[in-house]
C-alpha atoms as a PDB file:
ATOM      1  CA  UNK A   1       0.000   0.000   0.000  1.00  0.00           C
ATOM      2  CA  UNK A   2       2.931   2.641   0.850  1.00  0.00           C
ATOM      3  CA  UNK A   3       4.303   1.771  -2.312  1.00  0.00           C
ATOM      4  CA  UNK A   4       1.869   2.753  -4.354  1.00  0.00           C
ATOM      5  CA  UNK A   5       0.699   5.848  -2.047  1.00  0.00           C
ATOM      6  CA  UNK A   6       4.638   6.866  -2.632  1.00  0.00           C
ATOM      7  CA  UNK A   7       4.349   6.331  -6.502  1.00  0.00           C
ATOM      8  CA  UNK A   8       1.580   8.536  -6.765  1.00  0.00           C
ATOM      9  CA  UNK A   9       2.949  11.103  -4.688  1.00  0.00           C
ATOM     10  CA  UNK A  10       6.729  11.128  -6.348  1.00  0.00           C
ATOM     11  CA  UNK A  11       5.141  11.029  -9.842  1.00  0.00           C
ATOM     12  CA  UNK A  12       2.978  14.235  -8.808  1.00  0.00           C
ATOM     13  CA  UNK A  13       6.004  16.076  -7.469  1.00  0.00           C
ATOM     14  CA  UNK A  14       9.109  14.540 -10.068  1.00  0.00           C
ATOM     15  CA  UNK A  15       7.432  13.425 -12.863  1.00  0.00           C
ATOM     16  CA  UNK A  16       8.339   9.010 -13.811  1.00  0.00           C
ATOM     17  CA  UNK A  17      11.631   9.427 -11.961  1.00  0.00           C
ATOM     18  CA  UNK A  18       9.969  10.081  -8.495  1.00  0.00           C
ATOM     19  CA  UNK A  19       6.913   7.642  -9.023  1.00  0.00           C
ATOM     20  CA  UNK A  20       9.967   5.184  -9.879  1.00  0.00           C
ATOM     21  CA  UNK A  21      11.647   6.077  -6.660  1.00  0.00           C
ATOM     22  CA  UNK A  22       8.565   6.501  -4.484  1.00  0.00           C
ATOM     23  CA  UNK A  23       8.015   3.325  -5.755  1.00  0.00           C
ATOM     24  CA  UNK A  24      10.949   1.491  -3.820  1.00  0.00           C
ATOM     25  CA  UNK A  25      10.454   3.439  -1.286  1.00  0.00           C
ATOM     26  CA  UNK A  26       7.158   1.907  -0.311  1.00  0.00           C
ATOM     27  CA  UNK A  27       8.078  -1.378  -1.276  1.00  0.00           C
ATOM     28  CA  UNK A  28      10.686  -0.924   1.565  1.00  0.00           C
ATOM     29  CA  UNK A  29       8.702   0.310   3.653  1.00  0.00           C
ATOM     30  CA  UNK A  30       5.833  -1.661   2.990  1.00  0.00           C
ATOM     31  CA  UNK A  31       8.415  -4.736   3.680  1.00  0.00           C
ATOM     32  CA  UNK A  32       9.211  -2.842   7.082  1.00  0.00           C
ATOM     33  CA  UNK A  33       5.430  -2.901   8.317  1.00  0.00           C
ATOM     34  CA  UNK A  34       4.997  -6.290   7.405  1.00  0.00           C
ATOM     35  CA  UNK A  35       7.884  -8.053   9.061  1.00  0.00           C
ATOM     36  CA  UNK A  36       7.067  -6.192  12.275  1.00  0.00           C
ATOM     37  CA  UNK A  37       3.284  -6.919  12.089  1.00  0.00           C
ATOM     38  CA  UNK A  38       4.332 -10.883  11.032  1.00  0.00           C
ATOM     39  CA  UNK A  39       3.774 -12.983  14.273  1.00  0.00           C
ATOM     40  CA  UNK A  40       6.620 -15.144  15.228  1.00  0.00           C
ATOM     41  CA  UNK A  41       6.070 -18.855  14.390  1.00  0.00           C
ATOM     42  CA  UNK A  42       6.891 -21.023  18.024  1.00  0.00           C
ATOM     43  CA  UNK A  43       7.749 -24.829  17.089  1.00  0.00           C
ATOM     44  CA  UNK A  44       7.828 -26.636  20.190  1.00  0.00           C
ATOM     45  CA  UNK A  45       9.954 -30.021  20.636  1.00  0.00           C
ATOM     46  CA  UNK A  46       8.087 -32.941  22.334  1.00  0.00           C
ATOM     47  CA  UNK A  47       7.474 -33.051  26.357  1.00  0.00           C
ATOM     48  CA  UNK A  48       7.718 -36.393  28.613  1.00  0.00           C
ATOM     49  CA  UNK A  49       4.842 -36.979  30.994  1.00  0.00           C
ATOM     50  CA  UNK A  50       6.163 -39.955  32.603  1.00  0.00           C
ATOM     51  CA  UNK A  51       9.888 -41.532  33.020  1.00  0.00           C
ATOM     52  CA  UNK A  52      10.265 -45.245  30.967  1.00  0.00           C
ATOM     53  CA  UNK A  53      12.017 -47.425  32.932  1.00  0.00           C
ATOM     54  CA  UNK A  54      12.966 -50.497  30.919  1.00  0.00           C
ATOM     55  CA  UNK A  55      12.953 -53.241  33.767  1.00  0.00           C
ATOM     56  CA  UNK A  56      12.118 -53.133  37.083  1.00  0.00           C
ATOM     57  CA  UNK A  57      10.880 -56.266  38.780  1.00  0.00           C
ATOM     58  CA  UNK A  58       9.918 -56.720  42.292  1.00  0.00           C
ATOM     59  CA  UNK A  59      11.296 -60.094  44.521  1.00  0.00           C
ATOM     60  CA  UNK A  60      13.777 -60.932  41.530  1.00  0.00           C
ATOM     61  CA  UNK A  61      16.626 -63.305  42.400  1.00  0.00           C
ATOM     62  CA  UNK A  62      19.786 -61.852  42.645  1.00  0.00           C
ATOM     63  CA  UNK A  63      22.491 -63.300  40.068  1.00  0.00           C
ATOM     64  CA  UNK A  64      25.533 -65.128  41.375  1.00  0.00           C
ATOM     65  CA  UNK A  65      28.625 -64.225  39.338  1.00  0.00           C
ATOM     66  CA  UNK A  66      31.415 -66.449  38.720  1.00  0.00           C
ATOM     67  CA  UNK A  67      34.564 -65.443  36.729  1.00  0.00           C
ATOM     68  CA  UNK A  68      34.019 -62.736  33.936  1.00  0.00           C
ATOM     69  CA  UNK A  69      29.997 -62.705  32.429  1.00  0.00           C
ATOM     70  CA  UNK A  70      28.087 -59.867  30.565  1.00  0.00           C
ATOM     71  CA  UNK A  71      24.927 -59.361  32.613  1.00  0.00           C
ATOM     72  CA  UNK A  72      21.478 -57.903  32.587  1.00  0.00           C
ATOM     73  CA  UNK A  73      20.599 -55.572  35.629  1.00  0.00           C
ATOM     74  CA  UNK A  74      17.849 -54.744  37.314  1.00  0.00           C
ATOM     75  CA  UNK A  75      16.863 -51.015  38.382  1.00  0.00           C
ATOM     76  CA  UNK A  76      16.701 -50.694  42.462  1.00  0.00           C
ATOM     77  CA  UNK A  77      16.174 -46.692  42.706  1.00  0.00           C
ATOM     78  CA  UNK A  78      15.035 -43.692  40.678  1.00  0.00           C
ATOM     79  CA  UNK A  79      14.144 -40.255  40.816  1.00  0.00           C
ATOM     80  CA  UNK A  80      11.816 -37.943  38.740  1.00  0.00           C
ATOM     81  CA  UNK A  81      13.558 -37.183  35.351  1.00  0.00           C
ATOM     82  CA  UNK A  82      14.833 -33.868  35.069  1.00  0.00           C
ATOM     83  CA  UNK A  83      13.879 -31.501  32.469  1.00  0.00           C
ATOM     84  CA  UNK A  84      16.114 -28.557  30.861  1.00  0.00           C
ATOM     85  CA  UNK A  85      13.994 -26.412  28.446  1.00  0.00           C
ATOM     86  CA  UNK A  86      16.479 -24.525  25.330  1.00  0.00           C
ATOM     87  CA  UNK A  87      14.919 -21.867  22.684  1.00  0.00           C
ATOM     88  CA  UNK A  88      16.342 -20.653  20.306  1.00  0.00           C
ATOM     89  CA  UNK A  89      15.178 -18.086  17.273  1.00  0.00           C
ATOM     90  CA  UNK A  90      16.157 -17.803  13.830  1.00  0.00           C
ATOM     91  CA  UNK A  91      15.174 -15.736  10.634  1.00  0.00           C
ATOM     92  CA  UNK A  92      13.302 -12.785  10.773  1.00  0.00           C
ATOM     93  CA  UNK A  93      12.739  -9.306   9.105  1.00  0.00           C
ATOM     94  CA  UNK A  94      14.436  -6.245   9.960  1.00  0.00           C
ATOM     95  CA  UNK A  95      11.736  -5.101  11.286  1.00  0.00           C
ATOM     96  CA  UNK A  96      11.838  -7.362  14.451  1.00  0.00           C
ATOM     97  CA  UNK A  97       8.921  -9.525  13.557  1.00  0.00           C
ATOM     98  CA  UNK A  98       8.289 -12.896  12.653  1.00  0.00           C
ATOM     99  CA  UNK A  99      10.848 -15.676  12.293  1.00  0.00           C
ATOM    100  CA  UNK A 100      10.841 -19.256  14.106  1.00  0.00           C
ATOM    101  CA  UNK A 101      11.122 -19.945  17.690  1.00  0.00           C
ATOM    102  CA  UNK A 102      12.252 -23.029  18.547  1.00  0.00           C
ATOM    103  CA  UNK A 103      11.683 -25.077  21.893  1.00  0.00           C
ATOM    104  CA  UNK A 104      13.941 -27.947  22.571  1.00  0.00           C
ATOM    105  CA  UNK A 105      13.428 -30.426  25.819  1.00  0.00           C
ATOM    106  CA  UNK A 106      16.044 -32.388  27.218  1.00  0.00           C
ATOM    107  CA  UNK A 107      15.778 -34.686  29.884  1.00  0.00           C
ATOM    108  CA  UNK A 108      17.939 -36.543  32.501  1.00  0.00           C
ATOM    109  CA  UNK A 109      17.660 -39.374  34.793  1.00  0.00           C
ATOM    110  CA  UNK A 110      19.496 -40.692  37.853  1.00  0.00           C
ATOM    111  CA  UNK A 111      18.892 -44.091  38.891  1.00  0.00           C
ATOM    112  CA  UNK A 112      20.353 -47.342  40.322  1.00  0.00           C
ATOM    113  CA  UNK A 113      20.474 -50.370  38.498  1.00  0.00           C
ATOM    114  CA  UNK A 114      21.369 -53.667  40.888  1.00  0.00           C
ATOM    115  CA  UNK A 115      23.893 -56.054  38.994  1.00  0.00           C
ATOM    116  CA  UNK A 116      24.577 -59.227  41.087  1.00  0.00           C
ATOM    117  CA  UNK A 117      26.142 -60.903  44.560  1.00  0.00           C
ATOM    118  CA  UNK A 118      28.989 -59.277  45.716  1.00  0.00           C
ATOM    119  CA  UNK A 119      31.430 -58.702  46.453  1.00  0.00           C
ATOM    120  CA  UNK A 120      32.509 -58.040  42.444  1.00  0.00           C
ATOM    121  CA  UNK A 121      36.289 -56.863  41.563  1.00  0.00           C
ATOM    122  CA  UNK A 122      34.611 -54.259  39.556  1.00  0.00           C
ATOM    123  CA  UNK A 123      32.999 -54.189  36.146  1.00  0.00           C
ATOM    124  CA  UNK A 124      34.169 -53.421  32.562  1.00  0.00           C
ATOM    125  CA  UNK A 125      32.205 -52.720  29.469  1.00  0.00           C
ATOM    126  CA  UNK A 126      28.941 -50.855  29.651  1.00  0.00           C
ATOM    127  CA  UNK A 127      26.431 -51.252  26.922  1.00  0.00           C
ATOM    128  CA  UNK A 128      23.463 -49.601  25.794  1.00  0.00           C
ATOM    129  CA  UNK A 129      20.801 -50.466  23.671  1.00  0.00           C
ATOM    130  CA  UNK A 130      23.278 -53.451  22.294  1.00  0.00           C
ATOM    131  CA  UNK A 131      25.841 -50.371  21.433  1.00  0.00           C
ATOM    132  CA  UNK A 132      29.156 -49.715  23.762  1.00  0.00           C
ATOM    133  CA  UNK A 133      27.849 -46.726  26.009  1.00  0.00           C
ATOM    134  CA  UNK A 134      29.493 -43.404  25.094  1.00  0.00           C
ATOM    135  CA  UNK A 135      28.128 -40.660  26.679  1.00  0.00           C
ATOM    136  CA  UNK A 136      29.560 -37.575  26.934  1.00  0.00           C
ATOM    137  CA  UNK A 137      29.641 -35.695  30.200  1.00  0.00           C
ATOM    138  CA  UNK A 138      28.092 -39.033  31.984  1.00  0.00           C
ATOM    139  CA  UNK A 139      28.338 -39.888  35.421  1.00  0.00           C
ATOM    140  CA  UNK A 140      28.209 -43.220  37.321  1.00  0.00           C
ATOM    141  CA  UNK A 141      29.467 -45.049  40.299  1.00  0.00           C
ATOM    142  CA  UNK A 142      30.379 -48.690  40.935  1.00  0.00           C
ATOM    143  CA  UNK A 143      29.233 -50.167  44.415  1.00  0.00           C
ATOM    144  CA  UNK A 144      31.217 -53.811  44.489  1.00  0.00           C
ATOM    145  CA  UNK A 145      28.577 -55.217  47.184  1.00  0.00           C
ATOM    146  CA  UNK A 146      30.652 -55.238  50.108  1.00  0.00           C
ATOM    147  CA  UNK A 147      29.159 -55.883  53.559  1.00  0.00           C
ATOM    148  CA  UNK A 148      30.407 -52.926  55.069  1.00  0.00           C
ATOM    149  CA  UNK A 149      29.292 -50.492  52.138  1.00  0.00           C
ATOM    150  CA  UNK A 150      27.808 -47.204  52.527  1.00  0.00           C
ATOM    151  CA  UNK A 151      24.467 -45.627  50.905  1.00  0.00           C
ATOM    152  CA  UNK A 152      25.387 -43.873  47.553  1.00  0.00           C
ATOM    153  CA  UNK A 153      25.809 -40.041  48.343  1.00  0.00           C
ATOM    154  CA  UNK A 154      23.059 -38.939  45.696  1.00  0.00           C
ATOM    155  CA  UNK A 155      20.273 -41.706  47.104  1.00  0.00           C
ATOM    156  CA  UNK A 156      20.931 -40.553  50.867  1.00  0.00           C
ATOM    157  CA  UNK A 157      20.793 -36.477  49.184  1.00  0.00           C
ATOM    158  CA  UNK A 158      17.639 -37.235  47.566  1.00  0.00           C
ATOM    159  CA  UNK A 159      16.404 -39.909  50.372  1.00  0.00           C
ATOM    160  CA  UNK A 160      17.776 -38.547  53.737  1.00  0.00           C
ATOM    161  CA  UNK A 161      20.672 -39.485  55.985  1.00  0.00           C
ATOM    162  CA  UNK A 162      19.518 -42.718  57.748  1.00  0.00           C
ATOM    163  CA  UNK A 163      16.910 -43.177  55.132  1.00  0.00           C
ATOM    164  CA  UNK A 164      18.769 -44.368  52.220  1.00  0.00           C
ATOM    165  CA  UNK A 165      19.555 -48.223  52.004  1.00  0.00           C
ATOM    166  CA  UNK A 166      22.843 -49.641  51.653  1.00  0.00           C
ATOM    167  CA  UNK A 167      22.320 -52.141  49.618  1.00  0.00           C
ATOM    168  CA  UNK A 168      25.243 -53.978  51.387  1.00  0.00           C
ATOM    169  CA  UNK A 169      25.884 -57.530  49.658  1.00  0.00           C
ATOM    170  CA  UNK A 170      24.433 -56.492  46.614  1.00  0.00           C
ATOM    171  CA  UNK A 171      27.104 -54.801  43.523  1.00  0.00           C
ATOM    172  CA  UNK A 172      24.744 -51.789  42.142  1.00  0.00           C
ATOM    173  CA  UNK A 173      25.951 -49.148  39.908  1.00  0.00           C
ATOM    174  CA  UNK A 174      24.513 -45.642  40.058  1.00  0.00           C
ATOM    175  CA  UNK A 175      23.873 -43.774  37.225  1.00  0.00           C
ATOM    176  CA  UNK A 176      23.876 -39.441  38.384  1.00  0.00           C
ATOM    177  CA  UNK A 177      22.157 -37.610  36.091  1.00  0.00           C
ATOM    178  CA  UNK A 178      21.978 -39.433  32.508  1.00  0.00           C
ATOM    179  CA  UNK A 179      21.288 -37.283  29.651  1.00  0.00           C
ATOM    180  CA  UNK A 180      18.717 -39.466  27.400  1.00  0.00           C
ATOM    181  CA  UNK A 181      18.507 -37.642  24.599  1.00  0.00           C
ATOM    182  CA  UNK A 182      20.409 -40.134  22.732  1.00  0.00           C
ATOM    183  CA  UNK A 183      17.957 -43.149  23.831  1.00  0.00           C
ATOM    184  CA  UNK A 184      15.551 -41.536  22.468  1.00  0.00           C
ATOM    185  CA  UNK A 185      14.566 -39.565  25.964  1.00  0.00           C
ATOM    186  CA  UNK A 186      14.518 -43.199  28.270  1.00  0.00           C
ATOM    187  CA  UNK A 187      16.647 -45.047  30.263  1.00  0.00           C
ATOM    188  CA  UNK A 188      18.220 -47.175  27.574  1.00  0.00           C
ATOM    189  CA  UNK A 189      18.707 -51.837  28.772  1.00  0.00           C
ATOM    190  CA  UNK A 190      21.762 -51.615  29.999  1.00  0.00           C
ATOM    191  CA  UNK A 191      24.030 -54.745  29.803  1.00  0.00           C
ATOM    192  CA  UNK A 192      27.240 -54.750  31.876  1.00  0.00           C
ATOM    193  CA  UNK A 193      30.673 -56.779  31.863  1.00  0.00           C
ATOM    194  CA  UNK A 194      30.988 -58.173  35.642  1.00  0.00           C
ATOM    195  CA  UNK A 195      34.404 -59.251  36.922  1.00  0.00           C
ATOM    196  CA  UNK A 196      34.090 -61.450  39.947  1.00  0.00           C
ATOM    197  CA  UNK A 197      37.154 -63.427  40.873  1.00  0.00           C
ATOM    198  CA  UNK A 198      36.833 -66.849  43.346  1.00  0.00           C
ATOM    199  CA  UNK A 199      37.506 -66.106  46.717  1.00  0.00           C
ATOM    200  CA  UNK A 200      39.553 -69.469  47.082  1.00  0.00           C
ATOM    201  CA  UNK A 201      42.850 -69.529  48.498  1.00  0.00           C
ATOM    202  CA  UNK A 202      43.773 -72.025  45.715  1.00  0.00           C
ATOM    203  CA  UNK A 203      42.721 -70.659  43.282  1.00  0.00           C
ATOM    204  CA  UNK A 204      45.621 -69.614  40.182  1.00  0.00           C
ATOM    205  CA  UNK A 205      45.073 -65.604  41.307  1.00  0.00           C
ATOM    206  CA  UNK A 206      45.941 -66.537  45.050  1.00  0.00           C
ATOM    207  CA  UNK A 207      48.613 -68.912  44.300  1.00  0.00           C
ATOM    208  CA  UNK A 208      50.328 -66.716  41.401  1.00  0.00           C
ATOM    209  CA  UNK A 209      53.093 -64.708  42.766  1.00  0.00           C
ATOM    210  CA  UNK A 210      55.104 -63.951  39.178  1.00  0.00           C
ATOM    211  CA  UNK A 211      54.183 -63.972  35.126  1.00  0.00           C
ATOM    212  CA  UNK A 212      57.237 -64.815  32.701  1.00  0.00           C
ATOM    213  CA  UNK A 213      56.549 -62.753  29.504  1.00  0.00           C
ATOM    214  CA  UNK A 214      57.339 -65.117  26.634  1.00  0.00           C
ATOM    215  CA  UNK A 215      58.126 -63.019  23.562  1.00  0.00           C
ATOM    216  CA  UNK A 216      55.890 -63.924  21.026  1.00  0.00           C
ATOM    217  CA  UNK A 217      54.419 -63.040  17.531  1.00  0.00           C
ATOM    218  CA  UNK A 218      53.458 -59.584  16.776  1.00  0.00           C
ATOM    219  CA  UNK A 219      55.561 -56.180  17.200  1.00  0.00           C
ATOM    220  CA  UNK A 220      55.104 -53.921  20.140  1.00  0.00           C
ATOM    221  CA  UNK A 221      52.357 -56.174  22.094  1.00  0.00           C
ATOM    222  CA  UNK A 222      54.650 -56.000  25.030  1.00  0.00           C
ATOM    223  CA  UNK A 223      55.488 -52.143  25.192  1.00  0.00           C
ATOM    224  CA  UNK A 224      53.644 -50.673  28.277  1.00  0.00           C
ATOM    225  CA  UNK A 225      53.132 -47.095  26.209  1.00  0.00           C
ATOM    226  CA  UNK A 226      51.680 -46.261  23.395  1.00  0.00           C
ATOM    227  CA  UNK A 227      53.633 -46.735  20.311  1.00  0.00           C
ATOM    228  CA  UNK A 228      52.435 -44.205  17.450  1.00  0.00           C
ATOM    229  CA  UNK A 229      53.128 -44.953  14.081  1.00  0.00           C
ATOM    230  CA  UNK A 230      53.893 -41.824  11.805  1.00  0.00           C
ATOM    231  CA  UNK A 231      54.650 -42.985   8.682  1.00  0.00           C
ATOM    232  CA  UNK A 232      51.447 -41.745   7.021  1.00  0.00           C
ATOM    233  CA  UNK A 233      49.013 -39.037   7.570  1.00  0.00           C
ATOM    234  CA  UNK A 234      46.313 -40.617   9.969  1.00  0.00           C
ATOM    235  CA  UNK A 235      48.892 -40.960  12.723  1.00  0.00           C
ATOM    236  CA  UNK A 236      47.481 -44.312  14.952  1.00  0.00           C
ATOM    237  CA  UNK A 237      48.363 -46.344  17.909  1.00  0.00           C
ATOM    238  CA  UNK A 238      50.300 -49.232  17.153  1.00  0.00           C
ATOM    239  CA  UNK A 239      49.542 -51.644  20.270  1.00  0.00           C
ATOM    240  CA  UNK A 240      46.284 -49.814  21.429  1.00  0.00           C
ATOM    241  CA  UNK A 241      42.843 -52.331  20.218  1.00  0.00           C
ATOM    242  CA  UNK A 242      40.503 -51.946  23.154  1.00  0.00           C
ATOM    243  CA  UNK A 243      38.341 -49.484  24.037  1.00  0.00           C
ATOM    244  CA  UNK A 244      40.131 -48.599  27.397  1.00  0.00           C
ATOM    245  CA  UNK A 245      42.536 -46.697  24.950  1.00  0.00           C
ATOM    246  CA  UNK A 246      45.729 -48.333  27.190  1.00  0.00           C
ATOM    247  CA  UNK A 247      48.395 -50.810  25.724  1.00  0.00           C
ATOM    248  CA  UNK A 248      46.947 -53.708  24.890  1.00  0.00           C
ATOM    249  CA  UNK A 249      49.870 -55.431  27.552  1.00  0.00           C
ATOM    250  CA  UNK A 250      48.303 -53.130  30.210  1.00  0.00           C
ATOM    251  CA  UNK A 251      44.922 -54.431  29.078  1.00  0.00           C
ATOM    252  CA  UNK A 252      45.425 -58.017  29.494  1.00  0.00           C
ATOM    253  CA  UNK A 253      47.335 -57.764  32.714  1.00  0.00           C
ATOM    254  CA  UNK A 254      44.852 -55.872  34.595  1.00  0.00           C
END
């Protein structure tokens, strides 16, 4: 409309030159009232109403572990997810107006996941979902099932001192404050590797007091540091091939 108000006007006072230029001038302003009267367009991400846990079973037996075994778990404790709520806006006139607001929801869960008997050595791999868990930023704790083991320091936060249970006798691992934006926002099935050693006096890891390191086949495989070879571009680790990122001697000692 102010473009063709303007054209009129500059054509009345110039002649074709100012209806040309009265002409862009209302288109730009014209442009100006638009944007600014343009609501902004709010896309909002998708909100959880309730936490999924993937297994929690009342009265379960409690696995004895024997050796080295990849094992299921069972979750013992959880909290209310928490929820972190990130806009952002792009686009836009000059004017100010319209453009795209965006609402993103992320969500994080702390819970306790029960494992087997203990007392346990400790545990290795951790997968998720069938994948080997990578998550950046994530926090978790290892409780080898001791007798004499205390409550976890976030249950007894969120519990209560003298509230919170032990669970002494039973190897748990505690999981502070997963992000699950990855699992699709839920606790993913977990699957751990358990290391539990014989308590027998007899046993070859009592009874062992020295290992003679045969050389064998294969170059580096007993250096105790990383060995880096540099003869190309894409500059690797010679005798690192698990996902501890240590020498693999290091590795298969431990």
């Amino acid at each position: 409309m102010a473009s063709v108000v303007l054209s009129v006007v500059g054509g009345a006072i110039a002649g074709p030159i100012g209806a040309a230029v009265g002409s862009v001038v209302g288109a730009v302003v014209d442009s100006l009232l638009v944007s600014a009267l343009t609501p902004t367009q709010k896309a909002e991400g998708q909100r959880l109403s309730d936490i999924k846990i993937t297994s929690a079973t009342e009265g379960i037996a409690i696995p004895r572990v024997y050796g080295r075994a990849r094992m299921g778990g069972n979750i013992i404790w959880a909290t209310d997810f928490r929820e972190e709520k990130h806009t952002t806006k792009s686009g836009g006139g000059k004017g100010g107006g319209g453009g795209v607001e965006t609402t993103e929801y992320l969500y994080f869960a702390s819970f306790a996941v029960a494992l087997c008997e203990g007392p346990i050595a400790g545990i290795g791999r951790i997968w998720a979902d069938g994948k080997e868990f990578k998550v950046k930023g994530a926090v978790y704790r290892v409780h080898k099932g001791t007798e004499t083991q205390a409550p976890d320091t976030l249950i007894q936060a969120k519990m209560g001192t003298g509230n919170a249970p032990a669970y002494r006798g039973v190897a748990y691992i505690v999981f502070d404050d997963l992000p699950l934006q990855k699992f699709g926002n839920r606790i993913p099935q977990l699957t751990f590797e358990v290391f539990r050693p014989v308590d027998d006096p007899d046993s070859a890891e009592q009874v062992t007091r020295a290992v003679n390191l045969i050389p064998g086949a294969g170059e580096f495989v007993y250096a105790a540091e990383k060995i880096l070879d540099t003869t190309t571009s894409d500059t690797r680790a010679e005798n690192v091939n698990s996902s501890a990122g240590q020498p693999d001697l290091l590795v298969a000692l431990d």
